[in-house]
Protein backbone atom coordinates (compact mmCIF):
# COMPACT_ATOMS: atom_id res chain seq x y z
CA UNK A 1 -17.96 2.89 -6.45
CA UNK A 2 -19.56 -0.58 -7.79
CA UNK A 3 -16.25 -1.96 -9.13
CA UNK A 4 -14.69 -1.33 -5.97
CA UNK A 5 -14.84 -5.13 -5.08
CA UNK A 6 -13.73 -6.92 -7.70
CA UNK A 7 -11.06 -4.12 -9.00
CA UNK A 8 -9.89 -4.54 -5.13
CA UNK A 9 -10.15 -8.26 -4.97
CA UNK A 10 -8.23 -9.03 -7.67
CA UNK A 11 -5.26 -6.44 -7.22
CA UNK A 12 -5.18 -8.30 -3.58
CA UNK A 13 -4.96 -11.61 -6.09
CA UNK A 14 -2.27 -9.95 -8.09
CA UNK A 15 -0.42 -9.01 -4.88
CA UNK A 16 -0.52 -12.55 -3.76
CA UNK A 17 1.28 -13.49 -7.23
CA UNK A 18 4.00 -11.10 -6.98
CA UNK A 19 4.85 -12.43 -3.37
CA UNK A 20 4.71 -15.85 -4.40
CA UNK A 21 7.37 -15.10 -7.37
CA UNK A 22 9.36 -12.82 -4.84
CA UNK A 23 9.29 -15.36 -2.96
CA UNK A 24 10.34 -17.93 -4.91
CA UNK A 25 12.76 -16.08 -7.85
CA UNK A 26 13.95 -13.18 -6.44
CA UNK A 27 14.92 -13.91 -2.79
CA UNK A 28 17.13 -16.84 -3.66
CA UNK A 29 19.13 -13.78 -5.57
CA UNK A 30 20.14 -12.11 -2.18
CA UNK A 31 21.12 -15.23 -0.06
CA UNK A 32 24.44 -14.85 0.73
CA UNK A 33 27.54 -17.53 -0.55
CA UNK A 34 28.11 -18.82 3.02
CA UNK A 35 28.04 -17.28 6.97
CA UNK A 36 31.88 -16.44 6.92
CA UNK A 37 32.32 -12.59 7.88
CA UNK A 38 33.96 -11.57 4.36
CA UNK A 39 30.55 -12.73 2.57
CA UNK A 40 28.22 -10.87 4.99
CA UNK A 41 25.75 -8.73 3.32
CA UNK A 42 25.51 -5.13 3.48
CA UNK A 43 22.78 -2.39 3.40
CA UNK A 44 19.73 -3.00 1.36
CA UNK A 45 20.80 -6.87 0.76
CA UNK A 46 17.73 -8.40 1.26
CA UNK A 47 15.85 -5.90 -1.25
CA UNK A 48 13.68 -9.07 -2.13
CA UNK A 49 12.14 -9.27 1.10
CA UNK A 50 11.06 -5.67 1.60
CA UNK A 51 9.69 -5.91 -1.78
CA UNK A 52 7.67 -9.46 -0.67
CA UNK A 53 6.64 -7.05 2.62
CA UNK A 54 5.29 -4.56 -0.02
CA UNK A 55 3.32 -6.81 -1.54
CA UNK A 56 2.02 -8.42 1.31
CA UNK A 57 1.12 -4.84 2.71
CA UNK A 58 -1.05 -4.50 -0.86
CA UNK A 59 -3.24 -7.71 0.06
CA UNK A 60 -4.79 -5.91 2.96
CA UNK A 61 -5.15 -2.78 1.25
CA UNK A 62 -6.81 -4.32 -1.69
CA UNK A 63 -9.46 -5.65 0.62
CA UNK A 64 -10.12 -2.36 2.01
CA UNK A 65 -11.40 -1.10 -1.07
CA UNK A 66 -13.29 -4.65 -1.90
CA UNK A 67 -15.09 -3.61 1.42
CA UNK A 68 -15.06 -0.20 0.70
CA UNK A 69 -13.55 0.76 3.92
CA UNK A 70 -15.93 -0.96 5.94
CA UNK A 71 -14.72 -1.83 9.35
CA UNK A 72 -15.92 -5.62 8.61
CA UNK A 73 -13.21 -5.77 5.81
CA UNK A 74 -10.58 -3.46 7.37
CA UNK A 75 -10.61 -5.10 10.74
CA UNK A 76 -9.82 -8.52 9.36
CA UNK A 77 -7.68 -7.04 6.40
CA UNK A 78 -4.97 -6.05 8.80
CA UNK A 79 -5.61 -9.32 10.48
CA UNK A 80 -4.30 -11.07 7.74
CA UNK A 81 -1.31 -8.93 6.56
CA UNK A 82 -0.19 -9.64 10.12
CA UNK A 83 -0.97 -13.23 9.77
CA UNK A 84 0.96 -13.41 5.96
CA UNK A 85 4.03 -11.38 7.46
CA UNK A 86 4.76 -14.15 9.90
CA UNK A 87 3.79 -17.13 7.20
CA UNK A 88 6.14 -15.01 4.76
CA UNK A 89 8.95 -16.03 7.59
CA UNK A 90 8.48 -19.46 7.62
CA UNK A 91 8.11 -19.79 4.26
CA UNK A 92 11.43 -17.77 3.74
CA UNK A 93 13.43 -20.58 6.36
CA UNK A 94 12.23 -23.35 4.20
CA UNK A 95 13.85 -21.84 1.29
CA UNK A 96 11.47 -22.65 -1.73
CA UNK A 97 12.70 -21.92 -5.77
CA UNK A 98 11.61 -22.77 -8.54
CA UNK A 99 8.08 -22.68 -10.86
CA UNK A 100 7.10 -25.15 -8.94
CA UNK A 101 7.35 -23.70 -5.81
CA UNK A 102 5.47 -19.97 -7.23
CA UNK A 103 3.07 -21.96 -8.85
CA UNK A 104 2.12 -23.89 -5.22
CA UNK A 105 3.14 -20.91 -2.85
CA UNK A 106 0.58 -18.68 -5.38
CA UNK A 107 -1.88 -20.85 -5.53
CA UNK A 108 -2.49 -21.81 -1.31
CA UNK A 109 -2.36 -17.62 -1.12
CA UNK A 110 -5.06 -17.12 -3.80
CA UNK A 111 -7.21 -20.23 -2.07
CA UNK A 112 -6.47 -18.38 1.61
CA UNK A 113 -7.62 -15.09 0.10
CA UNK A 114 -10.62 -16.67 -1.65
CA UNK A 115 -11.91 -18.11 1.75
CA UNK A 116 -10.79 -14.92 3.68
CA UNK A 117 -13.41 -12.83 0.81
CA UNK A 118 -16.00 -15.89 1.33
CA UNK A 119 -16.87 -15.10 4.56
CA UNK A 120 -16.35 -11.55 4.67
CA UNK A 121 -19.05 -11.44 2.08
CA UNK A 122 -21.32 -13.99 3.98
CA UNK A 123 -20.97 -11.67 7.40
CA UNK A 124 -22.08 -8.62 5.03
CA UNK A 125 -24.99 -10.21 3.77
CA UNK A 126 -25.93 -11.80 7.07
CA UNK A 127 -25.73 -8.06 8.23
CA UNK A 128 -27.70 -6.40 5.93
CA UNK A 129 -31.28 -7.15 6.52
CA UNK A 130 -31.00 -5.60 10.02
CA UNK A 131 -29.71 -2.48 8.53
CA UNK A 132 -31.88 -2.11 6.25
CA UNK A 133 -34.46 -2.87 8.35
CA UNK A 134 -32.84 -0.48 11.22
CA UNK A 135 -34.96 2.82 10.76
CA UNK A 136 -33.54 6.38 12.09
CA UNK A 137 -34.25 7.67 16.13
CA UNK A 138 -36.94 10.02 15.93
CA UNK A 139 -36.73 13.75 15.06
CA UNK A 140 -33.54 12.40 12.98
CA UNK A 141 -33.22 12.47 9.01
CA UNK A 142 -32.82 9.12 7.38
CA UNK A 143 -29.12 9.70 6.19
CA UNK A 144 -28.55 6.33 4.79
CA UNK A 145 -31.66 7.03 2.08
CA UNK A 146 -30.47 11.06 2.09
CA UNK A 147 -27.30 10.16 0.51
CA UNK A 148 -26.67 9.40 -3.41
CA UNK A 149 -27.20 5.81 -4.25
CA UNK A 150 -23.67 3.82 -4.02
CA UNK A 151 -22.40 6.48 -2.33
CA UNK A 152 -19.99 6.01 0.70
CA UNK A 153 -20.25 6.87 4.45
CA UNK A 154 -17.82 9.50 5.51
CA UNK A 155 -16.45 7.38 8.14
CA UNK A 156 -15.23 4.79 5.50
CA UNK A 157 -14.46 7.56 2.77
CA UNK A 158 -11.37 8.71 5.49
CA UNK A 159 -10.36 4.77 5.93
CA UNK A 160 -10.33 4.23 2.06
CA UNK A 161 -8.47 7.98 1.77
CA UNK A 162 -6.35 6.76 4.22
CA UNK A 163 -5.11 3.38 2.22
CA UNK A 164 -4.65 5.73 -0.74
CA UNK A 165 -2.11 7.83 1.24
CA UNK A 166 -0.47 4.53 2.43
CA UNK A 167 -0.63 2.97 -0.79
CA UNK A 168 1.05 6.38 -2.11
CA UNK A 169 3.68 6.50 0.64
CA UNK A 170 4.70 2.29 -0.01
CA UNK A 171 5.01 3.21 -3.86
CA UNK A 172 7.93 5.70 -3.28
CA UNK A 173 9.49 2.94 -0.94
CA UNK A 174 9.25 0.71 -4.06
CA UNK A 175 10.21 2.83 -6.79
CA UNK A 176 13.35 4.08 -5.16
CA UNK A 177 14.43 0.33 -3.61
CA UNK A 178 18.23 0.11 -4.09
CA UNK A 179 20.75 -3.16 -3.32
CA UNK A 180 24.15 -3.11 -2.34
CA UNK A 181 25.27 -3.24 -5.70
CA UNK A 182 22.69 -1.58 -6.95
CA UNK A 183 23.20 -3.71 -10.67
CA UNK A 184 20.39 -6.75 -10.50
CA UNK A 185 18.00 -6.27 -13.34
CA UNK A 186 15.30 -8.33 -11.15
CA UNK A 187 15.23 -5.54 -8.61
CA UNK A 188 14.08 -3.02 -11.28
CA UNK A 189 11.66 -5.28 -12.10
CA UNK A 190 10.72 -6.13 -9.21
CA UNK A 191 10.21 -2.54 -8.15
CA UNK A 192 8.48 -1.47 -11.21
CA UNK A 193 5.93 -4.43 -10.93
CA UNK A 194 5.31 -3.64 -6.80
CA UNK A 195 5.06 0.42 -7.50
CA UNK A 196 2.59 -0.21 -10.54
CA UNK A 197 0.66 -2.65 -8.35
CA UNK A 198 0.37 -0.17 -5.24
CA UNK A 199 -0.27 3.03 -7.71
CA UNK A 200 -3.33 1.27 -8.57
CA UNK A 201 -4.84 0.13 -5.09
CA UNK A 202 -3.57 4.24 -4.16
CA UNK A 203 -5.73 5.70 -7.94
CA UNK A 204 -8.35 3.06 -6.86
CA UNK A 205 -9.06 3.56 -3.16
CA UNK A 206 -8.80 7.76 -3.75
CA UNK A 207 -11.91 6.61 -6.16
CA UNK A 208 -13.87 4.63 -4.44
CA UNK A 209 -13.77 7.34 -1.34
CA UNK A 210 -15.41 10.16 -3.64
CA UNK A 211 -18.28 11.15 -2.94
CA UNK A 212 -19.93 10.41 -6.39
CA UNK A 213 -17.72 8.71 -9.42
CA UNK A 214 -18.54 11.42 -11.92
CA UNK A 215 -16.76 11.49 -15.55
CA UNK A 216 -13.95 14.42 -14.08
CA UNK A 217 -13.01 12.32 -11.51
CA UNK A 218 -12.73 8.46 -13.40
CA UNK A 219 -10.77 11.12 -16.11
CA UNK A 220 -8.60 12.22 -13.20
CA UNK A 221 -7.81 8.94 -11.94
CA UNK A 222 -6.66 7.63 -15.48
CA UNK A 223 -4.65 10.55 -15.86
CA UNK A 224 -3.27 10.06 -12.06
CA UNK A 225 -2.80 6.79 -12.78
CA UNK A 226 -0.39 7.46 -15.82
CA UNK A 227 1.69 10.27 -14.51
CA UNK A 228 2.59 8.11 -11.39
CA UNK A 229 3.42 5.29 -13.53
CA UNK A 230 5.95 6.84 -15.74
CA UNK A 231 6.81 8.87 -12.65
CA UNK A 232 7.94 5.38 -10.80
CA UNK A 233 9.79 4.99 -14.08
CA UNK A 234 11.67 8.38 -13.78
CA UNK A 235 12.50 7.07 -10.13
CA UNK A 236 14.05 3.95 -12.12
CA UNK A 237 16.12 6.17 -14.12
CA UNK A 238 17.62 7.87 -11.76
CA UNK A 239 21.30 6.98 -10.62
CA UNK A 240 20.51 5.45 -7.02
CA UNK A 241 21.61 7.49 -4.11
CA UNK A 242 20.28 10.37 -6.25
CA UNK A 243 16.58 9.62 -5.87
CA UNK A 244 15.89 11.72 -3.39
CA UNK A 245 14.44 15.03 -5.02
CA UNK A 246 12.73 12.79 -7.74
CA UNK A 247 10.64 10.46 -5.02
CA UNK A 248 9.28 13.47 -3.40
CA UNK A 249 8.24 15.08 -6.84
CA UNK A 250 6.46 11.19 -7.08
CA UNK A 251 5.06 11.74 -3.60
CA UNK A 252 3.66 15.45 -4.18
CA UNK A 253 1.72 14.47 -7.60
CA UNK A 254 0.39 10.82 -6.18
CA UNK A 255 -0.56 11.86 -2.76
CA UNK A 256 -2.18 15.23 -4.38
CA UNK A 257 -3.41 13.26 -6.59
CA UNK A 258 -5.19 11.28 -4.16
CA UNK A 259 -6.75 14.31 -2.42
CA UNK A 260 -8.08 15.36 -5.68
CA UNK A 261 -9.83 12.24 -6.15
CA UNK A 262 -11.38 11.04 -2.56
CA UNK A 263 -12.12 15.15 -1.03
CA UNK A 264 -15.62 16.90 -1.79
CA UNK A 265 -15.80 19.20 -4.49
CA UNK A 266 -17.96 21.86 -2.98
CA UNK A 267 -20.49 23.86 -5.66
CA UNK A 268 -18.75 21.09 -8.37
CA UNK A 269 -15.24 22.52 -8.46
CA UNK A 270 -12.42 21.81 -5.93
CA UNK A 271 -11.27 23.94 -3.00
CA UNK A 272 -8.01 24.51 -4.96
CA UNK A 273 -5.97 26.30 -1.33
CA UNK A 274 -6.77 23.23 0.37
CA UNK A 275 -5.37 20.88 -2.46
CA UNK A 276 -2.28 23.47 -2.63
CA UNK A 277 -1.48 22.69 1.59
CA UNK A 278 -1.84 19.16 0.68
CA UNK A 279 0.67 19.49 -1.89
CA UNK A 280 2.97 21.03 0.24
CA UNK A 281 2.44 18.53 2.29
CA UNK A 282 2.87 15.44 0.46
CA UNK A 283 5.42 17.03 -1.02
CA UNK A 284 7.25 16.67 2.24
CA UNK A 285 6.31 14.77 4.95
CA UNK A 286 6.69 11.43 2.96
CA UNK A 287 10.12 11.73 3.02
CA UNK A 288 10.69 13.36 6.10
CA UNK A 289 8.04 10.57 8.10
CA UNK A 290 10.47 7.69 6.26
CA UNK A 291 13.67 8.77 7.59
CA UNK A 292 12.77 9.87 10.78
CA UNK A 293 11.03 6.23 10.88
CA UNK A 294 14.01 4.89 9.77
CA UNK A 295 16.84 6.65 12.10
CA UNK A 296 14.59 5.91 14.77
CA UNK A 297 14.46 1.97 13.85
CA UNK A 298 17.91 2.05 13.60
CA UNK A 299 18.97 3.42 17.24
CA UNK A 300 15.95 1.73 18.97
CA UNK A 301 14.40 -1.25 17.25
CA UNK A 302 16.32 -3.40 15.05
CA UNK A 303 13.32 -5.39 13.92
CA UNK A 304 14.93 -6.03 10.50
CA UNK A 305 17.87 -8.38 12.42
CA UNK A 306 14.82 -10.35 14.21
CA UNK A 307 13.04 -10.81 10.87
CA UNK A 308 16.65 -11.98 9.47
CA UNK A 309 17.31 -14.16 12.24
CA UNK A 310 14.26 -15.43 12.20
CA UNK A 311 13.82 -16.13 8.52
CA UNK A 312 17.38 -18.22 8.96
CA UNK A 313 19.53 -15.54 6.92
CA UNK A 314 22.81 -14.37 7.33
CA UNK A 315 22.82 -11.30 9.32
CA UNK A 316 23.99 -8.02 8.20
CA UNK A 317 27.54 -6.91 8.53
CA UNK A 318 28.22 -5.10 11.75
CA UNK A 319 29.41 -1.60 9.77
CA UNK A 320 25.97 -1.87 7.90
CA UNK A 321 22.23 -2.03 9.31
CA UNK A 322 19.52 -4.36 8.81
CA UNK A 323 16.93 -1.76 7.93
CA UNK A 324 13.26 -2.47 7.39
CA UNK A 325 12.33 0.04 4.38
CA UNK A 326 9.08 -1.53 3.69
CA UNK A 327 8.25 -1.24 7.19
CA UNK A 328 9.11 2.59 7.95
CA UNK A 329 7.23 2.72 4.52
CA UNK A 330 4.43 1.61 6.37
CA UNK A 331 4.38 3.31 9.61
CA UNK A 332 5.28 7.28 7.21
CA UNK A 333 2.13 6.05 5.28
CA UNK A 334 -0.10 5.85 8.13
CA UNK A 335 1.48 9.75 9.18
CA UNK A 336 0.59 10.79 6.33
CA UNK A 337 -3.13 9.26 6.32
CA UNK A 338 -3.76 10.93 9.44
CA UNK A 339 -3.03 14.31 7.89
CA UNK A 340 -4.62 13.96 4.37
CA UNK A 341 -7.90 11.25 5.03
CA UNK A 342 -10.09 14.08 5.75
CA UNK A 343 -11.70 13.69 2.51
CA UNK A 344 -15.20 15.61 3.94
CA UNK A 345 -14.55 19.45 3.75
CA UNK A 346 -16.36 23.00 4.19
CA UNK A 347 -16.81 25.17 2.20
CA UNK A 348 -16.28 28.67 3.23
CA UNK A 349 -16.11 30.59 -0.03
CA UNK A 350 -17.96 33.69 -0.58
């Protein structure tokens, strides 16, 4: 897909905003009123930062489709969400609010992601004349010239599918966030603006891991595209704590979705009992991957009370946990990309 750069460079851009403005209006909204035990927080308190993580998680994954899943951009993609997790930290300690603050804190993250593009792009062009000029061993077909101009390599077709599942996976982490109180109107907005932001890289990595952009598919992804944004909104809507059956509705049409859009359509038409297992699927190991993730964070590694400490927060009250959603998010989206990025398939109808 030929817009995959720029449609993935600037929804990294756009996911450098929204951290700068979590950053900088919505965190100050869960620090706590003072480090006396009556005022510590509870579950979910810091909703702002797992939303910030989100984001952060979207810069990387919007540079995998810029590079269309080429290991030059995916290698130093991750490289850099790393990098921004622990700058997100230090930035956090210092405390910054105010327009003043997004407007600076946006603006060094767009120039960092600029320069981070700037040479990616320079190391592909530097690269290209010796594949181009790289011919095939002998006895082998030229694949490279076999293949559809603009189309993708399989092995970057399963690392862009596999964003798209992640992408999927960190939208339902977004759409049903929740606080201890569970009343802030910037946490649905918040989540509405991070879920809308990752539906897109999900609809737009799916894309650009087709094997040809025809008109069926670009119709599917609008349509995709819709349905998972009013289904984020339906996640909204629903009473919190009673999310549950409505996220994994979310999960089976995105992630389904997804398969649609990045998996071969053999003789034109999809394989339609292959799309049906995926469904099944995504309709629930999402879920399933995220608690699991979660319990298992909980008992073994309570990384969310190092990021707090760290970060210079109160810590969470000793009946609660300091869970890291947008983390198990994470590590359940990469499950679930190693069970739906297969996006080549055979075709063994009659």
């Amino acid at each position: 897909m030929r817009s995959a750069r720029p449609v993935g460079l600037l929804l990294s851009a756009a996911a450098v905003v929204l951290w700068a403005y979590g950053m900088t209006t919505w965190q100050p909204l869960t620090e706590p009123f003072g480090p006396w035990s009556e005022h510590l927080p509870g579950n979910n308190a810091y909703w702002a930062r797992d939303l910030r993580f989100l984001a952060i998680m979207a810069v990387p994954l919007g540079l995998v489709l810029a590079g269309r899943g080429q290991v030059r951009w995916s290698g130093p993609a991750v490289v850099l969400g790393g990098c921004w997790i622990a700058a997100d930290v230090a930035v956090d300690r210092a405390d910054p609010i105010g327009v003043d603050a997004t407007v600076l804190l946006a603006g060094a993250g767009c120039a960092v992601l600029a320069v981070v593009a700037a040479i990616l792009l320079w190391w592909e062009r530097a690269t290209l004349p010796q594949r181009e000029r790289a011919a095939p061993p002998a006895g082998e077909p030229d694949t490279q010239s076999a293949r559809e101009p603009g189309a993708t390599p399989a092995t970057d077709r399963r690392v862009l599918t596999g964003a798209a599942c992640v992408a999927g996976v960190l939208t339902l982490v977004a759409a049903g966030m929740e606080s201890p109180t569970d009343r802030e109107p910037e946490l649905n907005q918040g989540a509405l603006a991070t879920a809308a932001l990752l539906v897109a890289v999900a609809v737009g990595a799916a894309l650009a891991a087709a094997p040809a952009r025809t008109r069926a598919r670009v119709g599917l992804a609008a349509g995709l595209a819709v349905a998972a944004a009013i289904g984020v909104g339906l996640v909204r809507a629903v009473a919190p704590g009673e999310r549950l059956l409505s996220e994994a509705v979310l999960g089976a049409v995105l992630l389904t979705g997804v398969t649609l859009l990045a998996w071969d359509w053999p003789g034109g038409r999809p394989i339609w009992w292959h799309h049906a297992l995926a469904a099944l699927i995504a309709l629930v190991g999402p879920l399933l991957f995220l608690m699991s993730t979660a319990i298992s964070m909980v008992l073994m590694l309570p990384i969310g009370a190092a990021f707090t400490e760290l970060a210079g927060n109160s810590p969470i009250n000793a009946a609660d946990s300091d869970l890291l959603v947008s983390l198990a998010g994470l590590l359940a989206g990469l499950f679930m990309a190693v069970l739906l990025a297969r996006p080549s398939v055979e075709d063994r109808r009659p």
